[in-house]
PDB file of N, CA and C in Angstrom:
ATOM      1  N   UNK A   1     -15.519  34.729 -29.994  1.00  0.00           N
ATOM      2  CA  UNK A   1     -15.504  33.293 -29.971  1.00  0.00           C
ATOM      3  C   UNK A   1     -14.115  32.775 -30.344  1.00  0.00           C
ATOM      4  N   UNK A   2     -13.274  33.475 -31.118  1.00  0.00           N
ATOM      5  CA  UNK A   2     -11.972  32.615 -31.255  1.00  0.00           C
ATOM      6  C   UNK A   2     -10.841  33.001 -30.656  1.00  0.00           C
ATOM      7  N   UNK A   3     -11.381  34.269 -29.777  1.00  0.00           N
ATOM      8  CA  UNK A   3     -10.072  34.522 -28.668  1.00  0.00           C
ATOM      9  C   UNK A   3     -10.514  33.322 -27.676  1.00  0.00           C
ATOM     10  N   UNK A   4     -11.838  33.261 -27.678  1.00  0.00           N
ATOM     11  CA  UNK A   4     -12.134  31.814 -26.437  1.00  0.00           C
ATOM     12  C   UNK A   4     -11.396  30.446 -27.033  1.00  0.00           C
ATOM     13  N   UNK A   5     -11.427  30.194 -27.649  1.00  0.00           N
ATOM     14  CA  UNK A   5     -10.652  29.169 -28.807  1.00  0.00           C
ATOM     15  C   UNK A   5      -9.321  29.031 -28.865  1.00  0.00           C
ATOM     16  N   UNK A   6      -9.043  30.465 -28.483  1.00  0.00           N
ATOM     17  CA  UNK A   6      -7.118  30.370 -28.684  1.00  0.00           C
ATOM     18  C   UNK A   6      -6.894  30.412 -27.521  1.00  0.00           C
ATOM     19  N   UNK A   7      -7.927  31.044 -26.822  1.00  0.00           N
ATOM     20  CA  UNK A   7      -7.551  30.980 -24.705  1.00  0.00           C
ATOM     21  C   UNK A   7      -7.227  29.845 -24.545  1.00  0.00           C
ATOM     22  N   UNK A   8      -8.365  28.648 -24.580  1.00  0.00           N
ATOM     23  CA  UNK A   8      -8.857  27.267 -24.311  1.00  0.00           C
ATOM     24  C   UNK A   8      -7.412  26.228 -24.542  1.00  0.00           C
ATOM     25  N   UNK A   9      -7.165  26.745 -26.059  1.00  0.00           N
ATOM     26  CA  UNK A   9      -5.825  25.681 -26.591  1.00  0.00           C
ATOM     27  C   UNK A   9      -4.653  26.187 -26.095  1.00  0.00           C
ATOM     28  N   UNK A  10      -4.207  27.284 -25.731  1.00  0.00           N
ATOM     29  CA  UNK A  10      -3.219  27.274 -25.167  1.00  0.00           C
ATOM     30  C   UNK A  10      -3.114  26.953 -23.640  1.00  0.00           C
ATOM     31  N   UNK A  11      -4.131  27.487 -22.862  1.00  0.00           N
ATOM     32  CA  UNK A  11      -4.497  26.942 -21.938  1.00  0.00           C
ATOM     33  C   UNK A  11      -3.787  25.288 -21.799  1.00  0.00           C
ATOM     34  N   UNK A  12      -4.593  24.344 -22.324  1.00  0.00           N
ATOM     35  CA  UNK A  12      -4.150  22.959 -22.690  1.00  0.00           C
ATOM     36  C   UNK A  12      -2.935  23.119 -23.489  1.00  0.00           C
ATOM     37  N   UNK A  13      -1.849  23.498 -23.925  1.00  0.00           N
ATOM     38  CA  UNK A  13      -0.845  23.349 -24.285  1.00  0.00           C
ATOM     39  C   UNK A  13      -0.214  23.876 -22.968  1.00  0.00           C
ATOM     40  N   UNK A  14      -0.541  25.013 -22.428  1.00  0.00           N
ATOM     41  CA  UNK A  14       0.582  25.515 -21.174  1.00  0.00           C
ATOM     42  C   UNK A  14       0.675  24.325 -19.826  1.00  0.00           C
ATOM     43  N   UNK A  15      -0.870  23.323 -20.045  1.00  0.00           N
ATOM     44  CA  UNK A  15      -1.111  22.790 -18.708  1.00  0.00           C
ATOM     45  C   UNK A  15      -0.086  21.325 -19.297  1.00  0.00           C
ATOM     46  N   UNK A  16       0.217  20.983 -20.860  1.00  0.00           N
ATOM     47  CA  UNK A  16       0.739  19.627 -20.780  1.00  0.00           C
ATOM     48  C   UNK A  16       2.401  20.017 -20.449  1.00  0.00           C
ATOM     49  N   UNK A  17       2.835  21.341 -20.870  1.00  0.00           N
ATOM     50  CA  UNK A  17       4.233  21.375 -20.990  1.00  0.00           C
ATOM     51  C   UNK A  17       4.184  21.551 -19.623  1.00  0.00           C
ATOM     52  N   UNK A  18       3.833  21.902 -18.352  1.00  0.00           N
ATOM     53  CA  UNK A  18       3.978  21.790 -17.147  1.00  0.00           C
ATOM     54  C   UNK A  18       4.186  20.675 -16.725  1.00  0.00           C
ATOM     55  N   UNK A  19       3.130  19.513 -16.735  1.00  0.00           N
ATOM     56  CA  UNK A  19       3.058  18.303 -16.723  1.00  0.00           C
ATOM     57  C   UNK A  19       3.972  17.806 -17.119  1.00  0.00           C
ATOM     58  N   UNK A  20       4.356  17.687 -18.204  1.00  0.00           N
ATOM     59  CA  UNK A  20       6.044  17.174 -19.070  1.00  0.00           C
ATOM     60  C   UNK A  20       6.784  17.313 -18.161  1.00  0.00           C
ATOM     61  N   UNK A  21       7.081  18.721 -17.501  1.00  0.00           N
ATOM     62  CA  UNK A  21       8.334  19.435 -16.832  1.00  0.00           C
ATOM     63  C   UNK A  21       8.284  18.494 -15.386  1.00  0.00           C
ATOM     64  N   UNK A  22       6.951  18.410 -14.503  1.00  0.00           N
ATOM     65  CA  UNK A  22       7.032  17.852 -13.848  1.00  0.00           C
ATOM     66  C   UNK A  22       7.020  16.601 -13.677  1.00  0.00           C
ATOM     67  N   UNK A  23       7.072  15.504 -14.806  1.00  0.00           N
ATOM     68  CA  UNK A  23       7.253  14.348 -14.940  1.00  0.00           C
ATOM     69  C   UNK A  23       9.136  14.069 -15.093  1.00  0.00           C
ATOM     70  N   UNK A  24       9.671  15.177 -15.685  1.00  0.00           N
ATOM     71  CA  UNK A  24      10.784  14.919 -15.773  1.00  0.00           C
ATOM     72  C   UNK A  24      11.986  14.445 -14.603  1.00  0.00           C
ATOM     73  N   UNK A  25      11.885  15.329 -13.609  1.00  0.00           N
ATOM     74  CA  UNK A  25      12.402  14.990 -12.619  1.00  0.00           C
ATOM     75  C   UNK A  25      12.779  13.928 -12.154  1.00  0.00           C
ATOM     76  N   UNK A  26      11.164  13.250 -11.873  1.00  0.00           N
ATOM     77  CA  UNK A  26      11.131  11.812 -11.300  1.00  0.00           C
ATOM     78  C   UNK A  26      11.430  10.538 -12.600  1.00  0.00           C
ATOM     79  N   UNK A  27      11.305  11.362 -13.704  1.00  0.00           N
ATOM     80  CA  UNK A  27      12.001   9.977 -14.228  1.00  0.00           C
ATOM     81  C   UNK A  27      13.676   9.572 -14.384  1.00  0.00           C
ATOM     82  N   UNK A  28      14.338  10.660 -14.225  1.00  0.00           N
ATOM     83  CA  UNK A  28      15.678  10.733 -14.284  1.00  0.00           C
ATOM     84  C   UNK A  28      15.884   9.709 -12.598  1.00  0.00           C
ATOM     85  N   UNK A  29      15.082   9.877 -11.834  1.00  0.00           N
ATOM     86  CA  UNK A  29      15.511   9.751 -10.596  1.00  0.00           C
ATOM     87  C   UNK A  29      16.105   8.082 -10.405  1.00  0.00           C
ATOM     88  N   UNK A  30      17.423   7.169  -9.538  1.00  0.00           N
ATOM     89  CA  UNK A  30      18.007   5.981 -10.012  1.00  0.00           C
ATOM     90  C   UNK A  30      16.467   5.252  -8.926  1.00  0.00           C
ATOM     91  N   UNK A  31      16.375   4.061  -9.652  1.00  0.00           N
ATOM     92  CA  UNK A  31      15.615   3.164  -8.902  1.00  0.00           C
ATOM     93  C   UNK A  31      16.021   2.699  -8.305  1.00  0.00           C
ATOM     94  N   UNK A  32      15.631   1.994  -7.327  1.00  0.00           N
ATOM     95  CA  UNK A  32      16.305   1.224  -6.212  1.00  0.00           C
ATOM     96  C   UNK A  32      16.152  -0.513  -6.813  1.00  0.00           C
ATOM     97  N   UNK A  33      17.523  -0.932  -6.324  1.00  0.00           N
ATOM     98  CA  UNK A  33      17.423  -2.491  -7.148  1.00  0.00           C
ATOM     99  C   UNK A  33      16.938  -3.402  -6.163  1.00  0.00           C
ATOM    100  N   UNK A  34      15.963  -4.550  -7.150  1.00  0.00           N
ATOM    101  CA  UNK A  34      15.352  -5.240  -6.714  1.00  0.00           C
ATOM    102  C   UNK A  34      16.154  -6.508  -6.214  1.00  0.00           C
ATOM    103  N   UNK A  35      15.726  -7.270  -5.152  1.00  0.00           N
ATOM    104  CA  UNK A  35      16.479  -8.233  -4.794  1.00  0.00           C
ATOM    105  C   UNK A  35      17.245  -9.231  -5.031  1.00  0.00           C
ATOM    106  N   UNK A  36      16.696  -9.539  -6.521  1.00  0.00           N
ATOM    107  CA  UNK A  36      17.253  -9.962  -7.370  1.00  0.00           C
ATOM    108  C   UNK A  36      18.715  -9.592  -8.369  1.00  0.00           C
ATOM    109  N   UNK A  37      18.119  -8.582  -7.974  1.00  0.00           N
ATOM    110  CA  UNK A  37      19.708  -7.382  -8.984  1.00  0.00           C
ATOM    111  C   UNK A  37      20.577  -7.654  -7.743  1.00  0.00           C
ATOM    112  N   UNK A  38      20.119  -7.165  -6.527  1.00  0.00           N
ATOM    113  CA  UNK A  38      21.279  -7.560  -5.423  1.00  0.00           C
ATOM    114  C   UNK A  38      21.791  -8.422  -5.248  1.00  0.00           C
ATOM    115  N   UNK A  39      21.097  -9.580  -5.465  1.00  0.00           N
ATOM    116  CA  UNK A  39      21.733 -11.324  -4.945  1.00  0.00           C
ATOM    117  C   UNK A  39      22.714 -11.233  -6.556  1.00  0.00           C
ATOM    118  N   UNK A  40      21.991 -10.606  -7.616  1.00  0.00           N
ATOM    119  CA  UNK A  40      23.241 -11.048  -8.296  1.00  0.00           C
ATOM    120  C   UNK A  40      24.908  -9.876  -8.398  1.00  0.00           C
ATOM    121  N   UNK A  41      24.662  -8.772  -7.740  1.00  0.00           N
ATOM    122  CA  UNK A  41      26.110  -7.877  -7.790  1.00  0.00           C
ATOM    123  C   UNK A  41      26.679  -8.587  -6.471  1.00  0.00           C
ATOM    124  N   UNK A  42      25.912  -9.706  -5.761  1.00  0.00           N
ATOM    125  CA  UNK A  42      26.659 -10.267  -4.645  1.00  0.00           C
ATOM    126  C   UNK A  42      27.527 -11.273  -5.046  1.00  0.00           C
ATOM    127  N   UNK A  43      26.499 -12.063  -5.839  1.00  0.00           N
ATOM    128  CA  UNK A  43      26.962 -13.579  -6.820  1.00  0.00           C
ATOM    129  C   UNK A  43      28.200 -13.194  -7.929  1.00  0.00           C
ATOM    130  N   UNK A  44      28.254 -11.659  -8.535  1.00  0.00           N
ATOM    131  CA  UNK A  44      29.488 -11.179  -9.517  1.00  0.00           C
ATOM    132  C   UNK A  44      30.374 -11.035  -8.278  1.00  0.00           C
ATOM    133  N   UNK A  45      30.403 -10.084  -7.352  1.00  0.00           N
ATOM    134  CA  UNK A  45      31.395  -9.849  -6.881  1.00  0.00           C
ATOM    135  C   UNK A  45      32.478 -11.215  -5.902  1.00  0.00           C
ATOM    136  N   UNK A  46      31.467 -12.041  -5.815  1.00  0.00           N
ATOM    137  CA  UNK A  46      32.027 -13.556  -5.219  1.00  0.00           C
ATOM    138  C   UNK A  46      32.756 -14.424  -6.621  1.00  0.00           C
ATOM    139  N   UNK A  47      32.086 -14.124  -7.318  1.00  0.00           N
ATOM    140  CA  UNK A  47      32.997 -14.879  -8.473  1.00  0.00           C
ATOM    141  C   UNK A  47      33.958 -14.740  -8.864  1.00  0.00           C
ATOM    142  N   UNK A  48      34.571 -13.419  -8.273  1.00  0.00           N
ATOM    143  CA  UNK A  48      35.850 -12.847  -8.829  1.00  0.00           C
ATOM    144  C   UNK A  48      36.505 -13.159 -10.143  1.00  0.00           C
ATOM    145  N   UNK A  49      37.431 -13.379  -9.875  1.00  0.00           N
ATOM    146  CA  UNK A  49      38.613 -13.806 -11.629  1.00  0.00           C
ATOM    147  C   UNK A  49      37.626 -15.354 -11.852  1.00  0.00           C
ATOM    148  N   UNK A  50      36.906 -15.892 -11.566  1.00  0.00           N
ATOM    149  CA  UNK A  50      36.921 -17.646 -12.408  1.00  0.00           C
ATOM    150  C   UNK A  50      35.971 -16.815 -13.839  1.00  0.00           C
ATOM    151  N   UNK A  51      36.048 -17.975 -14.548  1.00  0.00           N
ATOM    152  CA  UNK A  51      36.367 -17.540 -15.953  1.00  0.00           C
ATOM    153  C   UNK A  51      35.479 -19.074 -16.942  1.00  0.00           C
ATOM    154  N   UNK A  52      34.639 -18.865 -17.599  1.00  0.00           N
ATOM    155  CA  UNK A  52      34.341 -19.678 -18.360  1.00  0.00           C
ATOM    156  C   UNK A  52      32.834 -20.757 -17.699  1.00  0.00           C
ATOM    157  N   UNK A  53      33.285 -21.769 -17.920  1.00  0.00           N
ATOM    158  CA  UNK A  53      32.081 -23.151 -17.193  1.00  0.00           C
ATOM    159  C   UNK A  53      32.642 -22.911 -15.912  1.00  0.00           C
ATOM    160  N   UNK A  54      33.389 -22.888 -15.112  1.00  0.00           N
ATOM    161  CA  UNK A  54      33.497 -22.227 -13.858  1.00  0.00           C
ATOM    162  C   UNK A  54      33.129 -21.625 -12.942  1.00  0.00           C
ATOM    163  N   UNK A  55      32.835 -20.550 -13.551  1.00  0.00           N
ATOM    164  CA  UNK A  55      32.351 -19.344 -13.481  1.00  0.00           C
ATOM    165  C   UNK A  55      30.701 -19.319 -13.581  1.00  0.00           C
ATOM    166  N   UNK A  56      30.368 -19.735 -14.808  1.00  0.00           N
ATOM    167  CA  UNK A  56      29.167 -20.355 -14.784  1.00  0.00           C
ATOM    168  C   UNK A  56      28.322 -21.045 -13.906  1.00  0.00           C
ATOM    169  N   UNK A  57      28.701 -22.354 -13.562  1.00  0.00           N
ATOM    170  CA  UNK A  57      28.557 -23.328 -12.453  1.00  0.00           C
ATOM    171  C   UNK A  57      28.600 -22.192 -11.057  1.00  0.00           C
ATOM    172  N   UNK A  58      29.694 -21.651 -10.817  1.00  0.00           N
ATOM    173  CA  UNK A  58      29.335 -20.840  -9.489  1.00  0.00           C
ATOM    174  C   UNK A  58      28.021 -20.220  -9.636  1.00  0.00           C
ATOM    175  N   UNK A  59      27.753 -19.299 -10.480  1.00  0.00           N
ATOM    176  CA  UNK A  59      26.759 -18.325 -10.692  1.00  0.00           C
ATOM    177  C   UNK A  59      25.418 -18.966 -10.437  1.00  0.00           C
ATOM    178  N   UNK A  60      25.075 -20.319 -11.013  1.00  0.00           N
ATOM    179  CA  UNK A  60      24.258 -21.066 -11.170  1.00  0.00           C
ATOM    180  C   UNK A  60      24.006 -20.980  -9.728  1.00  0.00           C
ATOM    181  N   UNK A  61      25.079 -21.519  -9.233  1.00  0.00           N
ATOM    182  CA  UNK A  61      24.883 -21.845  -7.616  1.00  0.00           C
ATOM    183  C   UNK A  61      24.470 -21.058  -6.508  1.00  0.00           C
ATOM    184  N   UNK A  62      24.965 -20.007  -6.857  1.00  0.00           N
ATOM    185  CA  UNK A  62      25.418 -18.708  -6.412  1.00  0.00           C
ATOM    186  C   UNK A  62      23.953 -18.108  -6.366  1.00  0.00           C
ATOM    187  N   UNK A  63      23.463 -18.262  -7.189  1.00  0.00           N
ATOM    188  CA  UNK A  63      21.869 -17.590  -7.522  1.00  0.00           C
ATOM    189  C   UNK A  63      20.516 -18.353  -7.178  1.00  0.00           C
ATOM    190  N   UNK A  64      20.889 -19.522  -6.991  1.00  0.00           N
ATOM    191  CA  UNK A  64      19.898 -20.525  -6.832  1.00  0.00           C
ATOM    192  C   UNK A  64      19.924 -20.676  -5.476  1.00  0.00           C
ATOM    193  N   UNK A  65      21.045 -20.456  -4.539  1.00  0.00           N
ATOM    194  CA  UNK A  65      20.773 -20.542  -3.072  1.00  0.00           C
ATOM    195  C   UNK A  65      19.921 -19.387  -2.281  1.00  0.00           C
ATOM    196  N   UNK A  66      19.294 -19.875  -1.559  1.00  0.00           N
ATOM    197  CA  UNK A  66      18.517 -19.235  -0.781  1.00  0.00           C
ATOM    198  C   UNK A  66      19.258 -18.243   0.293  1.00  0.00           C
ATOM    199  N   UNK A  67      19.091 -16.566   0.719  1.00  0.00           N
ATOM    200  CA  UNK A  67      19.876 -16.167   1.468  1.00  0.00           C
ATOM    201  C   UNK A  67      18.929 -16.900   2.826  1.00  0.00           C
ATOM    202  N   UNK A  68      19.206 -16.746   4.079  1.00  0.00           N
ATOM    203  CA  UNK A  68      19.287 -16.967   5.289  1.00  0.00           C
ATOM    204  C   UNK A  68      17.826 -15.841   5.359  1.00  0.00           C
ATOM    205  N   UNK A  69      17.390 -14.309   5.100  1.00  0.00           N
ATOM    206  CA  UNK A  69      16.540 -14.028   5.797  1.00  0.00           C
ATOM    207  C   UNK A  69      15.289 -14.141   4.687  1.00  0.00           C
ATOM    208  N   UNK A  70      15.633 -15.348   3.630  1.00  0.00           N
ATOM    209  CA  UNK A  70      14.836 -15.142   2.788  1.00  0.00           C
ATOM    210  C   UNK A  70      14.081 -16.915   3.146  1.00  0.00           C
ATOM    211  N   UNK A  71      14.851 -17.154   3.860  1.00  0.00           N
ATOM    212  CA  UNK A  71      14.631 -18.482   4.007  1.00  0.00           C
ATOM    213  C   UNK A  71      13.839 -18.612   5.785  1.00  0.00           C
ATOM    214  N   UNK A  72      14.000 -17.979   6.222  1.00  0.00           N
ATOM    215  CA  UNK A  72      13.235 -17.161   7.679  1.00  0.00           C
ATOM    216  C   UNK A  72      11.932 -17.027   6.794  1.00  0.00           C
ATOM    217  N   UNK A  73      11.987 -16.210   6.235  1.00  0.00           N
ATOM    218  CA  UNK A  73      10.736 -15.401   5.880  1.00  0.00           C
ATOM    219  C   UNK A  73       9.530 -16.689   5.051  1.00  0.00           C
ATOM    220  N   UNK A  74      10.277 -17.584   4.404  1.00  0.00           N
ATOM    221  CA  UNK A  74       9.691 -18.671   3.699  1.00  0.00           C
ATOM    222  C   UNK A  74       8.876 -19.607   4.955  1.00  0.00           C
ATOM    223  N   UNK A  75       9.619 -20.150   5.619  1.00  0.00           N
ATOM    224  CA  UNK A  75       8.784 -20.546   6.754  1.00  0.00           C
ATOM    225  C   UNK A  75       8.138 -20.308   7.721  1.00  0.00           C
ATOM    226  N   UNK A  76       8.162 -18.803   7.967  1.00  0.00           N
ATOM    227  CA  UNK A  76       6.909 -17.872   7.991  1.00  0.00           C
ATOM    228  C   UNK A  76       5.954 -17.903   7.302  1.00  0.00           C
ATOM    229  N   UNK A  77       6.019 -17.940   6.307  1.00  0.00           N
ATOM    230  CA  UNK A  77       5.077 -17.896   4.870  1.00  0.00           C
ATOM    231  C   UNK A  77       4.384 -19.219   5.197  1.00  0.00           C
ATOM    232  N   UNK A  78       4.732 -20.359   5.318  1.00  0.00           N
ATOM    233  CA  UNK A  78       4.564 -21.643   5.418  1.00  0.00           C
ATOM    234  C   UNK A  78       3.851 -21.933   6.495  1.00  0.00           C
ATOM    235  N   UNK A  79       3.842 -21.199   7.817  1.00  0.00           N
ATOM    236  CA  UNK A  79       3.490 -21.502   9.218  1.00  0.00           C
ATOM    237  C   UNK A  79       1.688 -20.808   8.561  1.00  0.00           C
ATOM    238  N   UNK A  80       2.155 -19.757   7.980  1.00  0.00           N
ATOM    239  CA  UNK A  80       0.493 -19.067   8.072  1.00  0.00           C
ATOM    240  C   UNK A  80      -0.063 -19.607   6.831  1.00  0.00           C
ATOM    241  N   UNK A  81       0.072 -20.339   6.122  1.00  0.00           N
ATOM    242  CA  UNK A  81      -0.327 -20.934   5.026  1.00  0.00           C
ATOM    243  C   UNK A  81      -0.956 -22.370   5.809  1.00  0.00           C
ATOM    244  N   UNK A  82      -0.185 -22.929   6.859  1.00  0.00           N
ATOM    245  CA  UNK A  82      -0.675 -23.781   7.385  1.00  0.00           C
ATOM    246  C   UNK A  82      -1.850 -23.541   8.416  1.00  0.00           C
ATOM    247  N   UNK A  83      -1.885 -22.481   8.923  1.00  0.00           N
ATOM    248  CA  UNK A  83      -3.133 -21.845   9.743  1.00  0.00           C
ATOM    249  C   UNK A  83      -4.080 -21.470   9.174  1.00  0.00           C
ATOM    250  N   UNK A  84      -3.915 -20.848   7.528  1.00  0.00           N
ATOM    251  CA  UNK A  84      -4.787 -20.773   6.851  1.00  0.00           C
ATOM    252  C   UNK A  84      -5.480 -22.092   6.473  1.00  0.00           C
ATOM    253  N   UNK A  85      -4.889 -23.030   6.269  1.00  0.00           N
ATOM    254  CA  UNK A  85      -5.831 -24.431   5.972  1.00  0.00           C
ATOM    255  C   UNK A  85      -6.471 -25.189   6.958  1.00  0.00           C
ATOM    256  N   UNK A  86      -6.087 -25.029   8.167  1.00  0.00           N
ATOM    257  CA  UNK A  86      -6.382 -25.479   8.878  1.00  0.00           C
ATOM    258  C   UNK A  86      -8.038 -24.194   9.642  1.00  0.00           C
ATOM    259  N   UNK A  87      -7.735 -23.416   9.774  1.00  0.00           N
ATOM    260  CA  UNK A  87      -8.994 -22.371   9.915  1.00  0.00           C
ATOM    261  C   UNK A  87     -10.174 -22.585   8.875  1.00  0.00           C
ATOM    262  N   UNK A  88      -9.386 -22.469   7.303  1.00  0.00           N
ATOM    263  CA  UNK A  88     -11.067 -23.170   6.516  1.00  0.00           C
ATOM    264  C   UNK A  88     -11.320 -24.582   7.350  1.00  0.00           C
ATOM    265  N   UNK A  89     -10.451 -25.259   7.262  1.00  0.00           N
ATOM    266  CA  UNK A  89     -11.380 -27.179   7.385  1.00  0.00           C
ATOM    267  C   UNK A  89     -11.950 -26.368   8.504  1.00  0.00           C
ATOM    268  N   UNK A  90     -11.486 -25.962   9.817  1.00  0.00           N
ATOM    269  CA  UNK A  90     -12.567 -25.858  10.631  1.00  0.00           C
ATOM    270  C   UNK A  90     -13.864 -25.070  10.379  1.00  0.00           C
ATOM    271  N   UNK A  91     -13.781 -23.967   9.644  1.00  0.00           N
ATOM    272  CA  UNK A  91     -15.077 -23.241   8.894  1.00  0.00           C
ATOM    273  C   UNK A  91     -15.812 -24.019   8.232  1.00  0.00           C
ATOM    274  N   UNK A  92     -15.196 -24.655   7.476  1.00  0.00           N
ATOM    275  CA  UNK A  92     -16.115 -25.526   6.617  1.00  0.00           C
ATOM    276  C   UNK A  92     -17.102 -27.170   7.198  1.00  0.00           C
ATOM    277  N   UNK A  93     -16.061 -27.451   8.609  1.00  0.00           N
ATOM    278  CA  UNK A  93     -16.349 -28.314   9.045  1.00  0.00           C
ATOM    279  C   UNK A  93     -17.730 -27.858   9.906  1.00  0.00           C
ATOM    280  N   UNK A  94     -17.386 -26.561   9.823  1.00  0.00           N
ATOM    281  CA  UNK A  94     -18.956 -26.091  11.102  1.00  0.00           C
ATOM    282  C   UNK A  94     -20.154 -25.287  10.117  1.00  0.00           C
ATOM    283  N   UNK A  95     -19.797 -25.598   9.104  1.00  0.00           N
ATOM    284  CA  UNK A  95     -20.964 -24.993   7.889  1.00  0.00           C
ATOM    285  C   UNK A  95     -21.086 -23.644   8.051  1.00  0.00           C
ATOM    286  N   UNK A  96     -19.868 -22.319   8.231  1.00  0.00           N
ATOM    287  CA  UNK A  96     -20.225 -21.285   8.662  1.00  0.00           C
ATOM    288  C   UNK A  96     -19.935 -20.802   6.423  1.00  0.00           C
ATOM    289  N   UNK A  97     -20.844 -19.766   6.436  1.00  0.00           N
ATOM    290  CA  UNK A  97     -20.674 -18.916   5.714  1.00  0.00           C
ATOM    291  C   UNK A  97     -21.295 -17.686   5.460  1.00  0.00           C
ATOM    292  N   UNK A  98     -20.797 -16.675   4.796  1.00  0.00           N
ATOM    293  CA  UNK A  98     -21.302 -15.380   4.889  1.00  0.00           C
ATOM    294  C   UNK A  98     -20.185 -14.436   5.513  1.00  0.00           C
ATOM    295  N   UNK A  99     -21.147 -13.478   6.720  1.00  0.00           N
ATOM    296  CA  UNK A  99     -20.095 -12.420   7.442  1.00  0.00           C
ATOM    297  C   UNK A  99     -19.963 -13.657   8.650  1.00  0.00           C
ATOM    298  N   UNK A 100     -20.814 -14.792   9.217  1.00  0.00           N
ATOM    299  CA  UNK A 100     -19.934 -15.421   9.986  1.00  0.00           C
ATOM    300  C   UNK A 100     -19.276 -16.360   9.776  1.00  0.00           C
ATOM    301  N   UNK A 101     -18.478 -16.466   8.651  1.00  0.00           N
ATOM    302  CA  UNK A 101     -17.667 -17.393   8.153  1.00  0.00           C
ATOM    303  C   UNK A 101     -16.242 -16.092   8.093  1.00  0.00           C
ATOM    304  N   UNK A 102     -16.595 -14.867   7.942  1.00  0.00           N
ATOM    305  CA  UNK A 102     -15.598 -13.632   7.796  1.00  0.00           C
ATOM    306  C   UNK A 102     -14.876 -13.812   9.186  1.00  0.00           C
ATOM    307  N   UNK A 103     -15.981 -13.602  10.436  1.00  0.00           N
ATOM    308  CA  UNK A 103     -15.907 -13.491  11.652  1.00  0.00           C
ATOM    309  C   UNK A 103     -14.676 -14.327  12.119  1.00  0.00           C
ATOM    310  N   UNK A 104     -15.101 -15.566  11.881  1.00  0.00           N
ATOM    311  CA  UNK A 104     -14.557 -16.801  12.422  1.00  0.00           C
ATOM    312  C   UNK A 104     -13.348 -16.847  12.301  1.00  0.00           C
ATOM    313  N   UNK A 105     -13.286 -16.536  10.500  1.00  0.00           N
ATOM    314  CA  UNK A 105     -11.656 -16.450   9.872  1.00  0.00           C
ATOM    315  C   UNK A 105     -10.825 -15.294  11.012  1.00  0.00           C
ATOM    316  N   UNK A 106     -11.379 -14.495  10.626  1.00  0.00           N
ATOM    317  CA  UNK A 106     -10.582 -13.232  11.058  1.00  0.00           C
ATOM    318  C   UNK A 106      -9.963 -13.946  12.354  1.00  0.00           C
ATOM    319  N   UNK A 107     -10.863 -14.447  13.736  1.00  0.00           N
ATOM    320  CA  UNK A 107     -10.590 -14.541  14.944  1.00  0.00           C
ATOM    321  C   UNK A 107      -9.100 -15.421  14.837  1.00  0.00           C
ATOM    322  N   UNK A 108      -9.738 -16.649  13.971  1.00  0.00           N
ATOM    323  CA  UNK A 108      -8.770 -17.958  13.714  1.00  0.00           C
ATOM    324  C   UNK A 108      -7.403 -17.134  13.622  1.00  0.00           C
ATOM    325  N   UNK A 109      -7.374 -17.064  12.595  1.00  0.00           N
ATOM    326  CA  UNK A 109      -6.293 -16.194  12.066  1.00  0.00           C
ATOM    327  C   UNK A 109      -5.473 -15.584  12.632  1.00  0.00           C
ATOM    328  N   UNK A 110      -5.740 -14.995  13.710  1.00  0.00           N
ATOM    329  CA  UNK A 110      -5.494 -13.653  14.458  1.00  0.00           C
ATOM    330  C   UNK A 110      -5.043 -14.267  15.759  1.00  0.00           C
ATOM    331  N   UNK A 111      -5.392 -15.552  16.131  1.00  0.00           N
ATOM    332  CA  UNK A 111      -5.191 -16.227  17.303  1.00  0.00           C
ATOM    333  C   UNK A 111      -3.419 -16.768  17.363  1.00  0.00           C
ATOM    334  N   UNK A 112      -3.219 -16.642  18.317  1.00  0.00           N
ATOM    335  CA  UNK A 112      -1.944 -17.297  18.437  1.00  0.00           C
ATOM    336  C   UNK A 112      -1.860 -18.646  18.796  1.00  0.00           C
TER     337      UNK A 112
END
């Protein structure tokens, strides 16, 4: 019974230090920066030498503008947000609910 005992625990000690080993790897590994980190090594590297409230004020600016495919993508966002409201009033206007209120959506939705 206590060679089963010392099997068992080392067992579970050999299986976490594996685990450890293979966690290591991937945590060293660099993350990829989020869009935000990008708009701002774009916004440092445009600021060059200004210096102080200057510098500031750009950054402000610099960060608060919208890029071009982010601003595409927003009124995209906006077009199907508007199809979405417009598909309930009509669901709701025809008293559908359940799976044919699912139905309906889906088609709406999906329609060009």
């Amino acid at each position: 019974m206590k060679h089963f005992i010392l099997a068992a625990a080392l067992t579970c000690v050999a299986g976490l230090a594996m685990a450890q080993t293979a966690a290591t790897p991937a945590a060293s590994a660099p993350k990829a920066k989020t869009a935000q980190q990008s708009k701002m090594g774009a916004c440092n590297e445009q600021a060059g030498d200004k210096k102080g409230a200057e510098r500031k004020a750009f950054m402000k600016e610099c960060l608060s503008a919208k890029a071009p495919e982010a601003a595409a993508s927003g009124s995209a966002k906006t077009a199907q947000q508007e199809k979405m409201k417009t598909c309930n009033a009509d669901a709701k206007a025809k008293s559908l609910a359940g799976a044919e209120r699912k139905a309906f959506m889906k088609e709406c939705l999906s329609a060009k």
